[in-house]
N, C-alpha and C. Protein backbone atom coordinates (compact mmCIF):
# COMPACT_ATOMS: atom_id res chain seq x y z
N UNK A 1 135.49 63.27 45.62
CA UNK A 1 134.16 63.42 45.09
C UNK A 1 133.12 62.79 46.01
N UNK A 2 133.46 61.41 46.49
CA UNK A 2 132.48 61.06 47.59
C UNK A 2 132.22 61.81 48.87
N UNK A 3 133.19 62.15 49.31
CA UNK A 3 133.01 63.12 50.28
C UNK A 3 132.11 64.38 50.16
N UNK A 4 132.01 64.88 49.41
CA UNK A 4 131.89 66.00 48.63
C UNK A 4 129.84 65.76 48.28
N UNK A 5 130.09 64.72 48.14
CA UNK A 5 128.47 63.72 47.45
C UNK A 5 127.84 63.60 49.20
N UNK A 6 128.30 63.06 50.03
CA UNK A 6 127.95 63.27 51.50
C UNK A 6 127.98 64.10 52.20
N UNK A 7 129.02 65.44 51.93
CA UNK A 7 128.52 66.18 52.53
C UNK A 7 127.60 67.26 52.39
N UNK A 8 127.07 67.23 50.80
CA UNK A 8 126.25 67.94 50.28
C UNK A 8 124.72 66.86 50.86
N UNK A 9 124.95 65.77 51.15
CA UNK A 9 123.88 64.95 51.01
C UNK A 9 123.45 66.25 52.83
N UNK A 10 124.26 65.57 53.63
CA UNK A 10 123.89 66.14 55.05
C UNK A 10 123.68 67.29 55.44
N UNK A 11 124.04 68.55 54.03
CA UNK A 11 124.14 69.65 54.16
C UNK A 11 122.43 69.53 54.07
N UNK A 12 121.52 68.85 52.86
CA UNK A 12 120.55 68.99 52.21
C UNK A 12 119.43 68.41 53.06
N UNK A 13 119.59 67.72 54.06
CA UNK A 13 119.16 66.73 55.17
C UNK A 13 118.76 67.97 56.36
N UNK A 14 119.95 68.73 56.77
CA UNK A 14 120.25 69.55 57.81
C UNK A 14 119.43 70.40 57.33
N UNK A 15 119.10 71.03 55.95
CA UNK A 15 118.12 72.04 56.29
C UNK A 15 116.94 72.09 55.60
N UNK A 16 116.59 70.73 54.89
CA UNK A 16 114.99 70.11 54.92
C UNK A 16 114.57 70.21 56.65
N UNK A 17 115.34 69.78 57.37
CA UNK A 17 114.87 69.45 59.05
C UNK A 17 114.48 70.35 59.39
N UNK A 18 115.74 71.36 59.30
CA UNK A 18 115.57 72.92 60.25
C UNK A 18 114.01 73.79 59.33
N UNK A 19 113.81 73.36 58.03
CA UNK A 19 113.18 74.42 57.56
C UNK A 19 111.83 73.80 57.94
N UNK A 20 111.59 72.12 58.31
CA UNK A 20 110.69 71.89 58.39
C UNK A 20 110.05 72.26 60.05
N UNK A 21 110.84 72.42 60.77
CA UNK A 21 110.75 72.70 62.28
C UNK A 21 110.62 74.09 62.78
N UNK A 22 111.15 75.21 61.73
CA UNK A 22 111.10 76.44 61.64
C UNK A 22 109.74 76.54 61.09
N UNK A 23 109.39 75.95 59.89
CA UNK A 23 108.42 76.60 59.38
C UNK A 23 106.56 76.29 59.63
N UNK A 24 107.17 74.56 60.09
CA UNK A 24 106.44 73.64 60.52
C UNK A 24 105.26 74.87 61.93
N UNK A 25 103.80 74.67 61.86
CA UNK A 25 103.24 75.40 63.09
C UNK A 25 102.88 74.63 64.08
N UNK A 26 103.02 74.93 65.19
CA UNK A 26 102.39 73.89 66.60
C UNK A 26 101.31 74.58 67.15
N UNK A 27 100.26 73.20 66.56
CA UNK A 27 98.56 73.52 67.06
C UNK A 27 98.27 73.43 68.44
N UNK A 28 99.32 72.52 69.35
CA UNK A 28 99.30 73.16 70.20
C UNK A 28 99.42 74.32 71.19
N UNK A 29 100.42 75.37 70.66
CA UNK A 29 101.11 76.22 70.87
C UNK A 29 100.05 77.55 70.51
N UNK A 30 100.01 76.75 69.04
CA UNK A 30 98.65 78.12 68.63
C UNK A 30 97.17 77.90 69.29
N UNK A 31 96.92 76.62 69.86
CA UNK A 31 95.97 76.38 70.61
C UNK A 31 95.67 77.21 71.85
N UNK A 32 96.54 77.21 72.29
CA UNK A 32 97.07 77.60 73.78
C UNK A 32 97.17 79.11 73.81
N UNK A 33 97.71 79.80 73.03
CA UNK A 33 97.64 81.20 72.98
C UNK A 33 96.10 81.92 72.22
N UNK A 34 95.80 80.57 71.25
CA UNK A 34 94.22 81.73 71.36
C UNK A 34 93.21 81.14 71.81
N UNK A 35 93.37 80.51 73.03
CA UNK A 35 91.96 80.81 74.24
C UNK A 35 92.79 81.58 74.89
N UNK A 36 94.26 81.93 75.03
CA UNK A 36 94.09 82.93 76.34
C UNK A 36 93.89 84.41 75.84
N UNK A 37 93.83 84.29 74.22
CA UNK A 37 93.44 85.87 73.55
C UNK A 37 92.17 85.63 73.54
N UNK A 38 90.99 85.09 73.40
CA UNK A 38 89.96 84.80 73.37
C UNK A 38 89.05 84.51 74.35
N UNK A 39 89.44 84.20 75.29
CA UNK A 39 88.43 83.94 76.14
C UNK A 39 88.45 84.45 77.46
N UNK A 40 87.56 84.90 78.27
CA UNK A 40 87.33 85.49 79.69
C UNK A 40 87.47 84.24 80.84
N UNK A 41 87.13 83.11 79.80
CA UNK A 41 86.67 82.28 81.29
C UNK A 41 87.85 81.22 81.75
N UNK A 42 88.24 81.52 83.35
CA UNK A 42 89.49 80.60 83.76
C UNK A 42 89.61 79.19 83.59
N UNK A 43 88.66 78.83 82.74
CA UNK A 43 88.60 77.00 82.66
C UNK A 43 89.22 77.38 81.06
N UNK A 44 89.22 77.70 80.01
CA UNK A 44 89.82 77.92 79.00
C UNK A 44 91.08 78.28 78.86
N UNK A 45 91.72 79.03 79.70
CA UNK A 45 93.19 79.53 80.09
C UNK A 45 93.65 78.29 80.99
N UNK A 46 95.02 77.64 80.01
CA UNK A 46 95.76 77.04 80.82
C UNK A 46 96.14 77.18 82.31
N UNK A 47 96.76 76.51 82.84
CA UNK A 47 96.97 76.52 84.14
C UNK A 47 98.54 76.82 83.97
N UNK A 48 99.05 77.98 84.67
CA UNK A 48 100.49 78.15 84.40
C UNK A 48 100.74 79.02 86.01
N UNK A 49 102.34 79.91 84.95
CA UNK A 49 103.16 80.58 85.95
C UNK A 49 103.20 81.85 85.34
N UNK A 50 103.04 82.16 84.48
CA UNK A 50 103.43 83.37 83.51
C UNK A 50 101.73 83.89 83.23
N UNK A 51 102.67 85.33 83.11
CA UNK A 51 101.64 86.29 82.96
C UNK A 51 100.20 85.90 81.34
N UNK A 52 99.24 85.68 81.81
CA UNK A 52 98.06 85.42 80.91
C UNK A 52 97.51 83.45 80.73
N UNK A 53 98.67 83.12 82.46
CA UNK A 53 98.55 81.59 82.37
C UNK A 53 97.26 81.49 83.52
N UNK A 54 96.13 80.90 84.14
CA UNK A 54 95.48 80.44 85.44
C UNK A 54 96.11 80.44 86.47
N UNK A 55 96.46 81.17 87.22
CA UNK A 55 97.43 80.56 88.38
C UNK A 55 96.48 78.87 89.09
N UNK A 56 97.59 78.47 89.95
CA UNK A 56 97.17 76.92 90.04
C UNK A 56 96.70 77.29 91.41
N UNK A 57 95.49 76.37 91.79
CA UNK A 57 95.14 77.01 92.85
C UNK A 57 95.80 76.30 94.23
N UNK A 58 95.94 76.98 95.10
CA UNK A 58 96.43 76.88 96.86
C UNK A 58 94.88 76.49 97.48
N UNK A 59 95.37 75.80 98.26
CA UNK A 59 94.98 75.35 99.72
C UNK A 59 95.47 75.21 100.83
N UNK A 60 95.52 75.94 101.47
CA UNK A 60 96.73 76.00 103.05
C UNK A 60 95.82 76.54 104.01
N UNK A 61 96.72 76.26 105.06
CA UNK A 61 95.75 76.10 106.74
C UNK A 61 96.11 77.67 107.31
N UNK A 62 95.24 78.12 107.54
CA UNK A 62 95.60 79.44 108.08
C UNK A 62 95.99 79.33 109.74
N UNK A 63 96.65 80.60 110.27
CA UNK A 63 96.96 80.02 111.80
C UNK A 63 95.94 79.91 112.49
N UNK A 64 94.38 80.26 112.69
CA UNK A 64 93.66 79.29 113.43
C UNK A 64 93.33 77.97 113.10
N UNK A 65 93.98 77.35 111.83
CA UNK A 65 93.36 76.21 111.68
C UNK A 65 92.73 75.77 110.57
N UNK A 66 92.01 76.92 109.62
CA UNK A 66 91.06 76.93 108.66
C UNK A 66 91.56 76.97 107.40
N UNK A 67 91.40 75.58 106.03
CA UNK A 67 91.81 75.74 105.23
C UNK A 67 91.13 76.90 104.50
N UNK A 68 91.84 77.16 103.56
CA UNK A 68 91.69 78.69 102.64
C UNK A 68 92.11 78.25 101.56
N UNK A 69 90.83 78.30 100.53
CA UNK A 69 91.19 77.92 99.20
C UNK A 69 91.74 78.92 98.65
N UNK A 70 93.10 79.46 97.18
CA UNK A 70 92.70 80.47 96.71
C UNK A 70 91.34 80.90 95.77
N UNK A 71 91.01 79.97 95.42
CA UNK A 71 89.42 79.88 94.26
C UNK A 71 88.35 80.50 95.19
N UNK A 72 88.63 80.24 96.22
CA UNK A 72 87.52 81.36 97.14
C UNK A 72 87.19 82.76 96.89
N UNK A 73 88.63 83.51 96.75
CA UNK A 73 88.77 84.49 96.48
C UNK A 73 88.28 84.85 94.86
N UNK A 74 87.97 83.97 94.12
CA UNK A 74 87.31 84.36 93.40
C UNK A 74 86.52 85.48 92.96
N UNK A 75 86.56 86.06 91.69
CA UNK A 75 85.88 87.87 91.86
C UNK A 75 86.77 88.88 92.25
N UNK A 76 87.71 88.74 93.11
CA UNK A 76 88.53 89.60 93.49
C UNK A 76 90.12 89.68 92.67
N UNK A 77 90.69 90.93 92.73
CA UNK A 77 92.15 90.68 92.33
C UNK A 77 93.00 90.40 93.54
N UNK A 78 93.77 89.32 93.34
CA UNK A 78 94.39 89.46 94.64
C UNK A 78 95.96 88.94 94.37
N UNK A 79 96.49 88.92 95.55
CA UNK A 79 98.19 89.07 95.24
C UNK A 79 98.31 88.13 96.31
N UNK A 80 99.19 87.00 95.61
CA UNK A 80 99.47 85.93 96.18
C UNK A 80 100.93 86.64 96.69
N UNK A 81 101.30 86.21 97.64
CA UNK A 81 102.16 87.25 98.32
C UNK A 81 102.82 85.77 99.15
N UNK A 82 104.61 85.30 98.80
CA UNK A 82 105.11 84.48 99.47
C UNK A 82 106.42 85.12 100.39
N UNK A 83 106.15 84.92 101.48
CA UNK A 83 106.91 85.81 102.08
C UNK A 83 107.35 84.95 103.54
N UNK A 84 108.14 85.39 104.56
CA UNK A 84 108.25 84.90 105.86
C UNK A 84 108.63 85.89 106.76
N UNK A 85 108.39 85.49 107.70
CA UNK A 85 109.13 86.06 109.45
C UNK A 85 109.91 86.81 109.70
N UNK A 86 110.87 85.90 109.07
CA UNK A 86 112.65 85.66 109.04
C UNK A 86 113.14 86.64 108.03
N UNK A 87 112.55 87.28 107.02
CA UNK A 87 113.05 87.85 105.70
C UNK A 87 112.90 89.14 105.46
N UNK A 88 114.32 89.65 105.81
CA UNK A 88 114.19 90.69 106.16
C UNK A 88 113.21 92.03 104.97
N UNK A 89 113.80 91.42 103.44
CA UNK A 89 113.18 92.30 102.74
C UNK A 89 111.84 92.24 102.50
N UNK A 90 111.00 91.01 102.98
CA UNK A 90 110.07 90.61 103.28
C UNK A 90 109.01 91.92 104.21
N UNK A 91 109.86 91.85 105.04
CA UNK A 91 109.07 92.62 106.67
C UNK A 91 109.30 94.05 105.83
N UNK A 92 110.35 94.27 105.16
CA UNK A 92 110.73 95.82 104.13
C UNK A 92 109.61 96.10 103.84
N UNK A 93 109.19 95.26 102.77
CA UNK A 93 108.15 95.18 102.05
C UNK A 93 106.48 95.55 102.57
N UNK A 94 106.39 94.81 103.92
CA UNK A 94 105.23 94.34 104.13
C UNK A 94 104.32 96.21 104.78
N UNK A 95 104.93 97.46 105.10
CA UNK A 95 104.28 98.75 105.03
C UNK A 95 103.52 98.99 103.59
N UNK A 96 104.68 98.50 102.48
CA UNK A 96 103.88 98.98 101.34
C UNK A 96 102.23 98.38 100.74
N UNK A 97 102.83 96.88 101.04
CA UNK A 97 101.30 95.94 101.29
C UNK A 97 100.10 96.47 102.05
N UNK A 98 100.57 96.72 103.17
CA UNK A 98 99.51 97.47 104.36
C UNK A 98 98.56 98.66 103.47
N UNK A 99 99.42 99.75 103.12
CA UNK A 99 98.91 100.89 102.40
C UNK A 99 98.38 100.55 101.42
N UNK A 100 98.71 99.33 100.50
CA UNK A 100 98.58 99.01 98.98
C UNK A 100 97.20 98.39 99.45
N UNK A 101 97.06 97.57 100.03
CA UNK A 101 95.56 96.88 100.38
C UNK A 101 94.71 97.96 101.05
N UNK A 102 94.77 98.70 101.76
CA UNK A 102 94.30 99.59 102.50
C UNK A 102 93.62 100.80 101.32
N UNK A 103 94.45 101.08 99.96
CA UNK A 103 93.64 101.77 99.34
C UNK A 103 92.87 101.30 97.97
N UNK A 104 93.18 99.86 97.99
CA UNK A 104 92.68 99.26 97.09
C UNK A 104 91.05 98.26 97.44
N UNK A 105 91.61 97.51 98.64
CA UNK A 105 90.70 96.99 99.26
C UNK A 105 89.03 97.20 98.63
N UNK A 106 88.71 98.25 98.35
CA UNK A 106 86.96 98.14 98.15
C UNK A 106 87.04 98.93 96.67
N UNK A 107 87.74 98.91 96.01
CA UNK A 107 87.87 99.32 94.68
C UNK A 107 87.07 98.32 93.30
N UNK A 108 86.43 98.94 92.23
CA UNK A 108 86.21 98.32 91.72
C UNK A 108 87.09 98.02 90.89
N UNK A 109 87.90 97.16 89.86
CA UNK A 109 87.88 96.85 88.92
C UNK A 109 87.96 96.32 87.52
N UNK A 110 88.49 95.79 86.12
CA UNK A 110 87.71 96.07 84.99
C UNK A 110 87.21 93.66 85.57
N UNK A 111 87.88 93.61 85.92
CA UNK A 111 87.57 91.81 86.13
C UNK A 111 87.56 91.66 87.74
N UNK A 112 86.89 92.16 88.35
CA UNK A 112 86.95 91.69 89.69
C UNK A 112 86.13 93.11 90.77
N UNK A 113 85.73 93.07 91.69
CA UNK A 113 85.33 93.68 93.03
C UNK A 113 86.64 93.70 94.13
N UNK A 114 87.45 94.62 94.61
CA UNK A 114 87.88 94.30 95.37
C UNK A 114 89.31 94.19 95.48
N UNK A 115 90.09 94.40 96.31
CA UNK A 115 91.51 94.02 96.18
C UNK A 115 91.93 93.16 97.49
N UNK A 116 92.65 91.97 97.41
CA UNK A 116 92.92 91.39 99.00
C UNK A 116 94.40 90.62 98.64
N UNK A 117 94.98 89.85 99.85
CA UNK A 117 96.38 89.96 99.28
C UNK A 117 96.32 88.02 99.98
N UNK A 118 96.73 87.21 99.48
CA UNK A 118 96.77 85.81 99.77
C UNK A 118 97.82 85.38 100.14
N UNK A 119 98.59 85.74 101.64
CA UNK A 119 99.69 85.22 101.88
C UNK A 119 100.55 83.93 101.92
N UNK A 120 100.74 83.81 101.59
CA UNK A 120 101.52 82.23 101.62
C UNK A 120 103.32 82.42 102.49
N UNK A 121 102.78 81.67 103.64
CA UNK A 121 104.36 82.08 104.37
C UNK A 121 105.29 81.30 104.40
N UNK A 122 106.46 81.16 104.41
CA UNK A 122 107.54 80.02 104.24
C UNK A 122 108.20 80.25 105.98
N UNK A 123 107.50 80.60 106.90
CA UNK A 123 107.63 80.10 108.07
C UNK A 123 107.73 78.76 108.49
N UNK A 124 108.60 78.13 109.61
CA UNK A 124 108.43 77.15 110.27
C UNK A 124 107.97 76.80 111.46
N UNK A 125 108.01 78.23 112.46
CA UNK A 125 107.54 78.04 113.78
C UNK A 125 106.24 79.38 113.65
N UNK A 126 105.22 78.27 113.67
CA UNK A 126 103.62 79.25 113.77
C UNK A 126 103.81 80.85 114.53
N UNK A 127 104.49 80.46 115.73
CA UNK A 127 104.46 81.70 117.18
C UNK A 127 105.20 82.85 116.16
N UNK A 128 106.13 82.58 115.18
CA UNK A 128 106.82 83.71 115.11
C UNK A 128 105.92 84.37 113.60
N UNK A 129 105.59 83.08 112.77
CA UNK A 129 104.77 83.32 111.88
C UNK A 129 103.45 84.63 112.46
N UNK A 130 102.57 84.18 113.37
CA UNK A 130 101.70 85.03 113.40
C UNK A 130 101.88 86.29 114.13
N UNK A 131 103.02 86.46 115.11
CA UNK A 131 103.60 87.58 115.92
C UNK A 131 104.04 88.46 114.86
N UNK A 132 104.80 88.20 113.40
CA UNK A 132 104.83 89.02 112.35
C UNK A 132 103.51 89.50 111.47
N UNK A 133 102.32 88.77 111.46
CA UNK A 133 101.64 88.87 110.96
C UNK A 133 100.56 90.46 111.82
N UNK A 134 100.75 89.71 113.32
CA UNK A 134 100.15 91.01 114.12
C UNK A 134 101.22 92.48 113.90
N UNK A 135 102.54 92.18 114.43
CA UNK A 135 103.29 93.83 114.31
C UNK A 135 103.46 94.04 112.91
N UNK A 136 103.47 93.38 111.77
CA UNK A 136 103.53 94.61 110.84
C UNK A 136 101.69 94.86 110.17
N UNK A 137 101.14 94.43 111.05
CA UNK A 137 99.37 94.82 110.74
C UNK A 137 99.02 94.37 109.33
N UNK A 138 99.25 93.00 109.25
CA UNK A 138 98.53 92.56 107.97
C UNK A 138 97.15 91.85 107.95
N UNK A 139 96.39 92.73 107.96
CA UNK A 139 94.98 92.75 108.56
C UNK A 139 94.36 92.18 107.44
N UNK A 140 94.54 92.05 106.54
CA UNK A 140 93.48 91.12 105.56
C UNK A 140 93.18 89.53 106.00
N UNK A 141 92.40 88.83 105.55
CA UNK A 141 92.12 87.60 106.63
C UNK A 141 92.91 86.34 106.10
N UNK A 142 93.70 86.29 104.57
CA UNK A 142 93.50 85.07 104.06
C UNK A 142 95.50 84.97 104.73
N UNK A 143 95.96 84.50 105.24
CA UNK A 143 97.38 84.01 105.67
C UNK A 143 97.22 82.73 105.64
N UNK A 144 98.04 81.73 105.04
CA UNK A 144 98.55 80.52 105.12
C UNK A 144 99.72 80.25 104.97
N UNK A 145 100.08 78.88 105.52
CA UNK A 145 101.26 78.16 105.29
C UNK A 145 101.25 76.70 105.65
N UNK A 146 102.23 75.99 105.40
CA UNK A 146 102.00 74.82 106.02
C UNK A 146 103.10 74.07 106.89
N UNK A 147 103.86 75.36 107.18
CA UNK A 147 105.23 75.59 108.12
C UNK A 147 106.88 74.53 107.29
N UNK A 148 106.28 74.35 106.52
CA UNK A 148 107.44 74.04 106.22
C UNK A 148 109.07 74.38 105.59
N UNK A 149 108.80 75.79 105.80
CA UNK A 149 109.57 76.60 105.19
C UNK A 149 110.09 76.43 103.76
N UNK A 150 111.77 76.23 103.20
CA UNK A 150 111.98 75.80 102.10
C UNK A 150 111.16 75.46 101.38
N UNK A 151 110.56 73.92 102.34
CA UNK A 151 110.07 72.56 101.91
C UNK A 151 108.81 72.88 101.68
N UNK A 152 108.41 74.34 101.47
CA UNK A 152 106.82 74.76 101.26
C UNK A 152 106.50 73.88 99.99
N UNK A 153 105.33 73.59 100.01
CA UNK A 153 104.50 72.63 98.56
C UNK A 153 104.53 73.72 98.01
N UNK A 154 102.86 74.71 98.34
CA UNK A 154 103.08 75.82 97.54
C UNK A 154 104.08 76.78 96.91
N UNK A 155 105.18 77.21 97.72
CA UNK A 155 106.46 77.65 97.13
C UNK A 155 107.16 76.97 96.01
N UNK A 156 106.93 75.66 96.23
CA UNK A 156 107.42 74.48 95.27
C UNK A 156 106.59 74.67 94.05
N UNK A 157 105.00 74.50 94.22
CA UNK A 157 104.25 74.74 93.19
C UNK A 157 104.07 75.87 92.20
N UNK A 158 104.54 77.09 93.04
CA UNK A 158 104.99 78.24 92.14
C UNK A 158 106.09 78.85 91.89
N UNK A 159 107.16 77.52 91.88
CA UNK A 159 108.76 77.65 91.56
C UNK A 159 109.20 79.15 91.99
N UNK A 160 108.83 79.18 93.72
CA UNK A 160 109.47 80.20 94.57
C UNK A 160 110.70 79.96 94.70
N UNK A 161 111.64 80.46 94.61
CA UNK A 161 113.06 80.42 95.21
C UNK A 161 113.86 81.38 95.81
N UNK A 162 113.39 82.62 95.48
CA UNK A 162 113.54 83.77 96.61
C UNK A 162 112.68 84.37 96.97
N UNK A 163 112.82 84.38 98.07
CA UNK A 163 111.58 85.53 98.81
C UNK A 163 111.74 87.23 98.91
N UNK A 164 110.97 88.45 98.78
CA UNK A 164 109.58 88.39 98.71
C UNK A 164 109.38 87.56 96.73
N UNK A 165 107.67 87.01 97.28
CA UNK A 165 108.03 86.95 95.93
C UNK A 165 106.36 87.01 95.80
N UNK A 166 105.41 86.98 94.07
CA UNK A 166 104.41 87.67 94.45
C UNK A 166 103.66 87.14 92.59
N UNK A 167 102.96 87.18 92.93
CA UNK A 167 101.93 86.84 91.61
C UNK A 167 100.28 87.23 91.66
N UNK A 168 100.13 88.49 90.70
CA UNK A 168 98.77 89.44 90.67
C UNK A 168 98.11 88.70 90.17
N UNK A 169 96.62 88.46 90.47
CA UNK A 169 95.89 87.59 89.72
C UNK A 169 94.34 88.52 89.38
N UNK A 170 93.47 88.47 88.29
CA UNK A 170 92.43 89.52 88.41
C UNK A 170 91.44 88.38 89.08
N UNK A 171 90.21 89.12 88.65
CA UNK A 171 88.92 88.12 89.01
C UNK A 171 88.75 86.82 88.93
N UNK A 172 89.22 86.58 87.50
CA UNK A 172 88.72 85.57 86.57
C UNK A 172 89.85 84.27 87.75
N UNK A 173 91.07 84.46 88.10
CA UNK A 173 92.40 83.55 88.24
C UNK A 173 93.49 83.66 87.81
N UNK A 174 93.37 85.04 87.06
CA UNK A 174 94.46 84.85 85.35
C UNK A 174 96.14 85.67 86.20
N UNK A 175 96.68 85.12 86.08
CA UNK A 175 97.57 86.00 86.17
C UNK A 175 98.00 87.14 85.42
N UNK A 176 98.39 88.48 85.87
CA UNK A 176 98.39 89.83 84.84
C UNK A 176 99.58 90.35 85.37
N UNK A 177 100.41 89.28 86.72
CA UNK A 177 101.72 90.57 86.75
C UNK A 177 102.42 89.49 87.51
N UNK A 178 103.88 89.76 87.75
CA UNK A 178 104.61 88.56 88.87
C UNK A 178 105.45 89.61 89.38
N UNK A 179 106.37 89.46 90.43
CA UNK A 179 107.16 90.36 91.59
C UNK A 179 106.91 91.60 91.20
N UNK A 180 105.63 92.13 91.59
CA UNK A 180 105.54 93.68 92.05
C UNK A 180 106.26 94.30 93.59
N UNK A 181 106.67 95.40 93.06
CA UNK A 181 107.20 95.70 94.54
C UNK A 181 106.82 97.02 94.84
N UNK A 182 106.73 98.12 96.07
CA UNK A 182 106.42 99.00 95.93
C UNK A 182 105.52 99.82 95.57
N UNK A 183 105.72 100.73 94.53
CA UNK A 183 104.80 101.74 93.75
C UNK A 183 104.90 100.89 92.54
N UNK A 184 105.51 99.74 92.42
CA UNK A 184 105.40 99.16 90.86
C UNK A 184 103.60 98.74 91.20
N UNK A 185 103.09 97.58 92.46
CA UNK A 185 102.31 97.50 92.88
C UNK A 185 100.62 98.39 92.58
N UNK A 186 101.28 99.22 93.01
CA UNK A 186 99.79 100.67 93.07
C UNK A 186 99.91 100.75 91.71
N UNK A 187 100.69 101.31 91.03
CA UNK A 187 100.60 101.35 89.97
C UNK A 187 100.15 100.48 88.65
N UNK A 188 100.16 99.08 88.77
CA UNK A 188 99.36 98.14 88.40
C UNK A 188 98.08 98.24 88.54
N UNK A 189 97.49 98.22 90.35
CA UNK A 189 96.45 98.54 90.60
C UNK A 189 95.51 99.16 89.77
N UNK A 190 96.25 100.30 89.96
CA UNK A 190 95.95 101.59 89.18
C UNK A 190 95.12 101.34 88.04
N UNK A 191 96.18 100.65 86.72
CA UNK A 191 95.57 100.53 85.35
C UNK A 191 94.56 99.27 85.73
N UNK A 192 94.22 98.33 86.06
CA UNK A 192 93.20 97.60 86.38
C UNK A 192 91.85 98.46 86.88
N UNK A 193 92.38 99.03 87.50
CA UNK A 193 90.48 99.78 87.92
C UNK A 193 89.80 100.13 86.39
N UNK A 194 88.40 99.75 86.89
CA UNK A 194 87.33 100.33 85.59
C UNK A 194 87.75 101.50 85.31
């Protein structure tokens, strides 16, 4: 009978808890999801990794030298794009980029002017970094890195771990897509225009 008295006790314990944790709401949680249903402006939207989070912003040295904020780019949609030299599906990749910026580039639209692509490279030796940057013609201006390959901060900061890898952002900062590849790419584009 005692047994019986305890384990009804822990049975009754176990799901006061669960029902209170199930049923229980988190104001943070509901905080957090309605400014990012609610509001336009990137200071109200958390700072995240996932689609409808702020992406966090970059600062890296481009190969002449010049830091490059991403918040610069501001107004524009642009595609943080982490990629290298060395990688092969990377360099795969990098025709479709060419074309993808090339017909997006002066487009309007519905949160932003513009399409441009924010490289972030996980190169270590600059010479080979920018010799890829010239032969596969990635003519947009913003390229950075900070050569440390692996040991990239930024890669670190946007829990990169394989390369290509890629995060759409509109006007505002917001993120609206992560590893586009291809025609998945344009096709994003696509539904964003006004």
């Amino acid at each position: 009978m005692k047994n019986t008295v305890i384990l009804l006790t822990l049975m009754a314990v176990a799901f006061a808890t669960a029902n209170c944790t199930s049923v229980q709401n988190d104001p943070i949680k509901e905080a957090t999801v309605a400014s990012v249903e609610s509001s336009n402006t990137p200071t109200d939207v958390p700072v995240g990794l996932t689609v409808g989070s702020r992406a966090p912003e970059l600062e890296y040295t481009s190969p002449d030298g010049k830091m490059i904020k991403l918040s610069s780019l501001k107004g524009q949609v642009v595609l943080i794009d982490f990629w290298a030299a060395w990688c092969p599906p990377c360099r795969a990749e990098n025709p479709n980029l060419v074309s993808t910026y090339n017909q997006f580039k002066n487009s309007d639209f519905k949160t932003g002017k513009g399409f441009t692509i924010y490289s972030v490279s996980l190169d270590q030796q600059k010479e080979k970094w920018v010799a890829a940057i010239k032969s596969d013609n990635l003519s947009w201006a913003y390229h950075v890195s900070d050569l440390k390959g692996w040991q990239s901060v930024p890669a670190a900061m946007y829990q990169v771990r394989s390369i290509p890898a890629s995060f759409l952002i509109d006007g505002n900062g917001v993120i609206v897509a992560t590893n586009l590849r291809g025609s998945a790419l344009s096709a994003k584009l696509t539904e964003l225009l006004k």
